[in-house]
PDB file of N, CA and C in Angstrom:
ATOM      1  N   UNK A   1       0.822  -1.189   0.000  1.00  0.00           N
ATOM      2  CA  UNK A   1       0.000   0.000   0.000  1.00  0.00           C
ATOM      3  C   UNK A   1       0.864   1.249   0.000  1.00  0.00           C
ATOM      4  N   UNK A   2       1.854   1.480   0.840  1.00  0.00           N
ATOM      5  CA  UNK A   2       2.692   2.485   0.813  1.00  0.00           C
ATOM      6  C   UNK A   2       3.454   2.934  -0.467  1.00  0.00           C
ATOM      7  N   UNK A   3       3.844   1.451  -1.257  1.00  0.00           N
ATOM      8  CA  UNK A   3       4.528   1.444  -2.172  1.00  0.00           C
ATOM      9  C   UNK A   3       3.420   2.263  -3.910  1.00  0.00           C
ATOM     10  N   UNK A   4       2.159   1.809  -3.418  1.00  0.00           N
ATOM     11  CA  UNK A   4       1.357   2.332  -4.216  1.00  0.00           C
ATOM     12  C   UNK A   4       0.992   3.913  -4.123  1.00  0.00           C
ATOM     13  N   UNK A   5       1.292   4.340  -2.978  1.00  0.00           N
ATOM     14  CA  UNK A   5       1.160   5.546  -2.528  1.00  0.00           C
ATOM     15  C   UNK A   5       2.325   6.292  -2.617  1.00  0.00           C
ATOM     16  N   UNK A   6       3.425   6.023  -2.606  1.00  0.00           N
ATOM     17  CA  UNK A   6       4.602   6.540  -3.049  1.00  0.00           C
ATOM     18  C   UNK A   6       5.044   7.070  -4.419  1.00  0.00           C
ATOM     19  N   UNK A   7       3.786   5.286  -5.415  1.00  0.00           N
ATOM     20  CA  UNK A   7       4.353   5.783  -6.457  1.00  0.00           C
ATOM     21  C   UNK A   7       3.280   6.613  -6.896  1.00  0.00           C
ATOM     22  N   UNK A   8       2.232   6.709  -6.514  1.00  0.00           N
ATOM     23  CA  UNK A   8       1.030   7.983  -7.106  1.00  0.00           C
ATOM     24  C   UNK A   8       1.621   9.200  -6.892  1.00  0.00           C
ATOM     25  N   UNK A   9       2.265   9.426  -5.758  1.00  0.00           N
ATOM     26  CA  UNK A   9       2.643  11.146  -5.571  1.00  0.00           C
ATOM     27  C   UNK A   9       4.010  11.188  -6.953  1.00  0.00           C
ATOM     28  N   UNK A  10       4.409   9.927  -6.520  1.00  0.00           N
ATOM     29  CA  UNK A  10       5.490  10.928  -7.881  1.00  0.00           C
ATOM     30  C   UNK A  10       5.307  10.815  -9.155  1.00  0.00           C
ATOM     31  N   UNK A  11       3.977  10.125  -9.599  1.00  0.00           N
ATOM     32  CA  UNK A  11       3.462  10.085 -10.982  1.00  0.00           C
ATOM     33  C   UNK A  11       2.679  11.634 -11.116  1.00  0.00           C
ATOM     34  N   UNK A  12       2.088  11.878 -10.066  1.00  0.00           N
ATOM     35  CA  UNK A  12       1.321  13.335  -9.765  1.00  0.00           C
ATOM     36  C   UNK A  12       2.468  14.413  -9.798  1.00  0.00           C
ATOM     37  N   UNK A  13       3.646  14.206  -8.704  1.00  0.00           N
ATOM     38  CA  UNK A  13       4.541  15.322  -9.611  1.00  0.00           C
ATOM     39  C   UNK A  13       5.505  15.541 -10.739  1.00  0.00           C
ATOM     40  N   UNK A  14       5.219  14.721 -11.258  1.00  0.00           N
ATOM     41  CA  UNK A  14       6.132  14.242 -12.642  1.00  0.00           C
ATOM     42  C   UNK A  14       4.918  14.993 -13.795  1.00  0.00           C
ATOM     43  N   UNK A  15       4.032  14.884 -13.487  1.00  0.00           N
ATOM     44  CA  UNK A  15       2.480  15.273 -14.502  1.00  0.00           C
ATOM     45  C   UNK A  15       2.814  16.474 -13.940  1.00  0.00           C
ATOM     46  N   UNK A  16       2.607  17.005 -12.963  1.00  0.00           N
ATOM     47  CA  UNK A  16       2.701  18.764 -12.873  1.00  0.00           C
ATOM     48  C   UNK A  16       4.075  19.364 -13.309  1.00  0.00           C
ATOM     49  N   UNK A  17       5.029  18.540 -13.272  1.00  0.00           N
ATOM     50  CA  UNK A  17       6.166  19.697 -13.306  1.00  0.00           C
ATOM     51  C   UNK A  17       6.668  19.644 -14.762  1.00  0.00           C
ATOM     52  N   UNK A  18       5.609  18.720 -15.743  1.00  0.00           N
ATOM     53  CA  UNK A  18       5.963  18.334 -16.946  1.00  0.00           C
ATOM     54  C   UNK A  18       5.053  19.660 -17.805  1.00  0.00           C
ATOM     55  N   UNK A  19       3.811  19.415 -17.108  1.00  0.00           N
ATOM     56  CA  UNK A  19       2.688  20.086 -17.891  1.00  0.00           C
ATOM     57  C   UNK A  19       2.521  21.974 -17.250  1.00  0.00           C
ATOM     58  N   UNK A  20       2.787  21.594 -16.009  1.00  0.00           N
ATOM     59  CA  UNK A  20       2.312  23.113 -15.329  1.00  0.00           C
ATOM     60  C   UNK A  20       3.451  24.076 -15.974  1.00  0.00           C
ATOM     61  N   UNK A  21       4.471  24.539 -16.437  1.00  0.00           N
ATOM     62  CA  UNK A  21       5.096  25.100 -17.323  1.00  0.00           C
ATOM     63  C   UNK A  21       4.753  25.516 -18.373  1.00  0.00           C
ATOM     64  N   UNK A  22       4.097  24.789 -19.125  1.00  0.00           N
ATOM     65  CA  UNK A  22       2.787  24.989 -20.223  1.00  0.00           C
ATOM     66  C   UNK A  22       1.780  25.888 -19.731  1.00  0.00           C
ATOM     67  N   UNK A  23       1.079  25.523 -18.825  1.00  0.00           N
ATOM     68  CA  UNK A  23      -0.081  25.877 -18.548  1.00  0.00           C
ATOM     69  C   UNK A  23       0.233  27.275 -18.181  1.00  0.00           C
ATOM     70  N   UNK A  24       1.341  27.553 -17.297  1.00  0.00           N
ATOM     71  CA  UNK A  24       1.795  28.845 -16.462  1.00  0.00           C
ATOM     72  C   UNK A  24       1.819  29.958 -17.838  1.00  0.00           C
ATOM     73  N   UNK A  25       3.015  29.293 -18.967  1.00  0.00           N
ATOM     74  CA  UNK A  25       3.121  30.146 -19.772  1.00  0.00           C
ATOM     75  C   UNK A  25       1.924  30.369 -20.599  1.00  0.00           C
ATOM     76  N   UNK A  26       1.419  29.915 -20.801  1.00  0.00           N
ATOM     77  CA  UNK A  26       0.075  30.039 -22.002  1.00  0.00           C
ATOM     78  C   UNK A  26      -1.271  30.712 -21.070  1.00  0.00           C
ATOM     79  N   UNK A  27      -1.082  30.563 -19.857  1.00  0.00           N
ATOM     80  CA  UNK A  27      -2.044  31.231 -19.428  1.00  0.00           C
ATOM     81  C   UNK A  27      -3.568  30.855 -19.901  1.00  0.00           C
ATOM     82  N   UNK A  28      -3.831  29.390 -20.302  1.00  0.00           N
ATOM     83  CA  UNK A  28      -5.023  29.236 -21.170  1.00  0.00           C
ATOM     84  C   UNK A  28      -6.024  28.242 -19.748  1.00  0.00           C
ATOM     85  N   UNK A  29      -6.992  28.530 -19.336  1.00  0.00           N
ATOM     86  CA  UNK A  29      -7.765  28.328 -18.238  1.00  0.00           C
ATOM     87  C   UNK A  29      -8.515  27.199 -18.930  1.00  0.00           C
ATOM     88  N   UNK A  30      -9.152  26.605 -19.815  1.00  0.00           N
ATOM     89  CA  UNK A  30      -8.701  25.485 -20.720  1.00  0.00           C
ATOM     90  C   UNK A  30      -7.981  24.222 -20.318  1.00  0.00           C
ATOM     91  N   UNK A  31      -6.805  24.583 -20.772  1.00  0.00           N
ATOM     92  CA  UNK A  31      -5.438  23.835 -19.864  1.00  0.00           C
ATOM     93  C   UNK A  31      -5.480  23.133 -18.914  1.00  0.00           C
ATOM     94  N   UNK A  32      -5.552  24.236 -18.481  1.00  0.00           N
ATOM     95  CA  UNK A  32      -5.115  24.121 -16.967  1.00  0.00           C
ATOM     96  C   UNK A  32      -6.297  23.550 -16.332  1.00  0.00           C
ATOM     97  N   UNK A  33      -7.676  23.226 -17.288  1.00  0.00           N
ATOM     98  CA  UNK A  33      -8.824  22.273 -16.285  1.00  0.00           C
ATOM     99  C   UNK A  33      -8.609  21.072 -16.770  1.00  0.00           C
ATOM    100  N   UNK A  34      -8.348  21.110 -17.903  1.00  0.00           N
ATOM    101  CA  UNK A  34      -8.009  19.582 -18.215  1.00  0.00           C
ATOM    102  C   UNK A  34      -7.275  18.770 -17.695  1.00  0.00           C
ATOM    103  N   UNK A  35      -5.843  19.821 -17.135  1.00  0.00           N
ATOM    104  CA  UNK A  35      -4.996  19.146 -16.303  1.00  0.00           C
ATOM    105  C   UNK A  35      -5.154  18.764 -14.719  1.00  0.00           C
ATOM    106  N   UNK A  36      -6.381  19.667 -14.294  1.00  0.00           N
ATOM    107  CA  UNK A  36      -7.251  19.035 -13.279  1.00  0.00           C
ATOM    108  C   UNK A  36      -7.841  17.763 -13.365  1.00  0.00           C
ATOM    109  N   UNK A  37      -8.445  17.875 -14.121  1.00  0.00           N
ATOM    110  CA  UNK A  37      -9.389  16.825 -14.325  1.00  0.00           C
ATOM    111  C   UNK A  37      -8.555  15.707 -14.773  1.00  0.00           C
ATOM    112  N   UNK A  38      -7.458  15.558 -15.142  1.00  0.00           N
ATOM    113  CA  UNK A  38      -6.427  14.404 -15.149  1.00  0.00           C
ATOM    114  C   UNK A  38      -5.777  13.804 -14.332  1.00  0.00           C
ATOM    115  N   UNK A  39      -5.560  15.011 -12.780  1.00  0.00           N
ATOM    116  CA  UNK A  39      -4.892  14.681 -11.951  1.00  0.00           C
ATOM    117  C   UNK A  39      -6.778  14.234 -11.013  1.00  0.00           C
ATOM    118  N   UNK A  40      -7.288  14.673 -11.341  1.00  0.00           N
ATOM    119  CA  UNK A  40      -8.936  13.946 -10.754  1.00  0.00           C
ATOM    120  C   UNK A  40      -8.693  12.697 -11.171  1.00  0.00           C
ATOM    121  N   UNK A  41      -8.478  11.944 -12.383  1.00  0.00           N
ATOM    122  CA  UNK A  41      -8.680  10.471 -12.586  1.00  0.00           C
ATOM    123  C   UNK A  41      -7.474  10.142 -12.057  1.00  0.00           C
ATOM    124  N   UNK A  42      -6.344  10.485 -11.627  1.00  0.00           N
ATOM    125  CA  UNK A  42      -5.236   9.564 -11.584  1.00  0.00           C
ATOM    126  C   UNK A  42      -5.503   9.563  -9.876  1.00  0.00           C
ATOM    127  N   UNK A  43      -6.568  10.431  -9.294  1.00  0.00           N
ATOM    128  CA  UNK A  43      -6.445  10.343  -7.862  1.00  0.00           C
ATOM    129  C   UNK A  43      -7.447   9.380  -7.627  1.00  0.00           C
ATOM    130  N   UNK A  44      -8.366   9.174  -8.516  1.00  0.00           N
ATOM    131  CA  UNK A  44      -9.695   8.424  -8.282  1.00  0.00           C
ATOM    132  C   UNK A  44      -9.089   6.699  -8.535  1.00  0.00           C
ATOM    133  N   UNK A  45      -8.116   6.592  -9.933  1.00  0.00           N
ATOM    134  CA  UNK A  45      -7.792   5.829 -10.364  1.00  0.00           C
ATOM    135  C   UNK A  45      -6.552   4.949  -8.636  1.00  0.00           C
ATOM    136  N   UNK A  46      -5.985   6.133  -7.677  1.00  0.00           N
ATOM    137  CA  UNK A  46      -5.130   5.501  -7.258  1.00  0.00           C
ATOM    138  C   UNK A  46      -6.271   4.896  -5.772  1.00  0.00           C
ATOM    139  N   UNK A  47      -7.071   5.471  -5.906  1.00  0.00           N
ATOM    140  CA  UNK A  47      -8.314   5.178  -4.976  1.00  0.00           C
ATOM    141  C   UNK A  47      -9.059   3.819  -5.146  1.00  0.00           C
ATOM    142  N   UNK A  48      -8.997   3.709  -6.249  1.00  0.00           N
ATOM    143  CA  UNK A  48      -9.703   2.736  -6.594  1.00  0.00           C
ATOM    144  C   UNK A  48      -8.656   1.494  -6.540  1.00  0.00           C
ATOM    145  N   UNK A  49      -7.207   1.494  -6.785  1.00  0.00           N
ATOM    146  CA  UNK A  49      -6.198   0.534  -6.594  1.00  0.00           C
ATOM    147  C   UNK A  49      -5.457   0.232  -5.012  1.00  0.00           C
ATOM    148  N   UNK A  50      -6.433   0.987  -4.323  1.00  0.00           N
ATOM    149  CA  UNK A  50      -6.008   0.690  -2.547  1.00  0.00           C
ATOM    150  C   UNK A  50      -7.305   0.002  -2.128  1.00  0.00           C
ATOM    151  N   UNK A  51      -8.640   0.488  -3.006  1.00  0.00           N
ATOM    152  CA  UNK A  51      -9.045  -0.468  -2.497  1.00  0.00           C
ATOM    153  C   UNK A  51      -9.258  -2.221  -2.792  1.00  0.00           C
ATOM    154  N   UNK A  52      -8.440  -2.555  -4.118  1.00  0.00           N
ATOM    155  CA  UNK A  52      -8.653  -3.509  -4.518  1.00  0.00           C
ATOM    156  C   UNK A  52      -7.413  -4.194  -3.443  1.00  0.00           C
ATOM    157  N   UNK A  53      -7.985  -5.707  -3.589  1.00  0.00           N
ATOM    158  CA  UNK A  53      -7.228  -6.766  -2.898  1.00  0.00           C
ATOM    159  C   UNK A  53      -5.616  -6.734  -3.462  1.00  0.00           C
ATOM    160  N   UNK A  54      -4.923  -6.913  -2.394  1.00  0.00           N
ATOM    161  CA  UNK A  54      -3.829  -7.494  -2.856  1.00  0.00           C
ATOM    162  C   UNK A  54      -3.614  -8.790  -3.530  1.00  0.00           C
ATOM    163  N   UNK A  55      -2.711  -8.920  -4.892  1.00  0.00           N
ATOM    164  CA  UNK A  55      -2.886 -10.224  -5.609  1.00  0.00           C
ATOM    165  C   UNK A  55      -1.028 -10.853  -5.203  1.00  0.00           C
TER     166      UNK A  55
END
């Protein structure tokens, strides 16, 4: 579980520090929801993989 949680935060800051540079410079509000709403599925997505069983 930890190990799954370890690796979500650094998939989450690897996605921001890739994309938010973009978003900062372009200033497009657009963007920058989409890139919400991406880091929404990858939080829902890591939600949904803590609660499944360990195999």
């Amino acid at each position: 579980m930890l190990t799954k949680l370890v690796a979500a935060a650094v998939a989450i800051a690897l996605l921001l520090a890739y994309l938010l540079p973009v978003v900062i410079k372009m200033k497009d509000a657009v963007l920058a929801g989409v890139l919400l709403i991406g880091i929404a599925f990858m939080v829902v997505d890591l939600v949904h993989s803590l609660r499944r069983p360990e195999e």
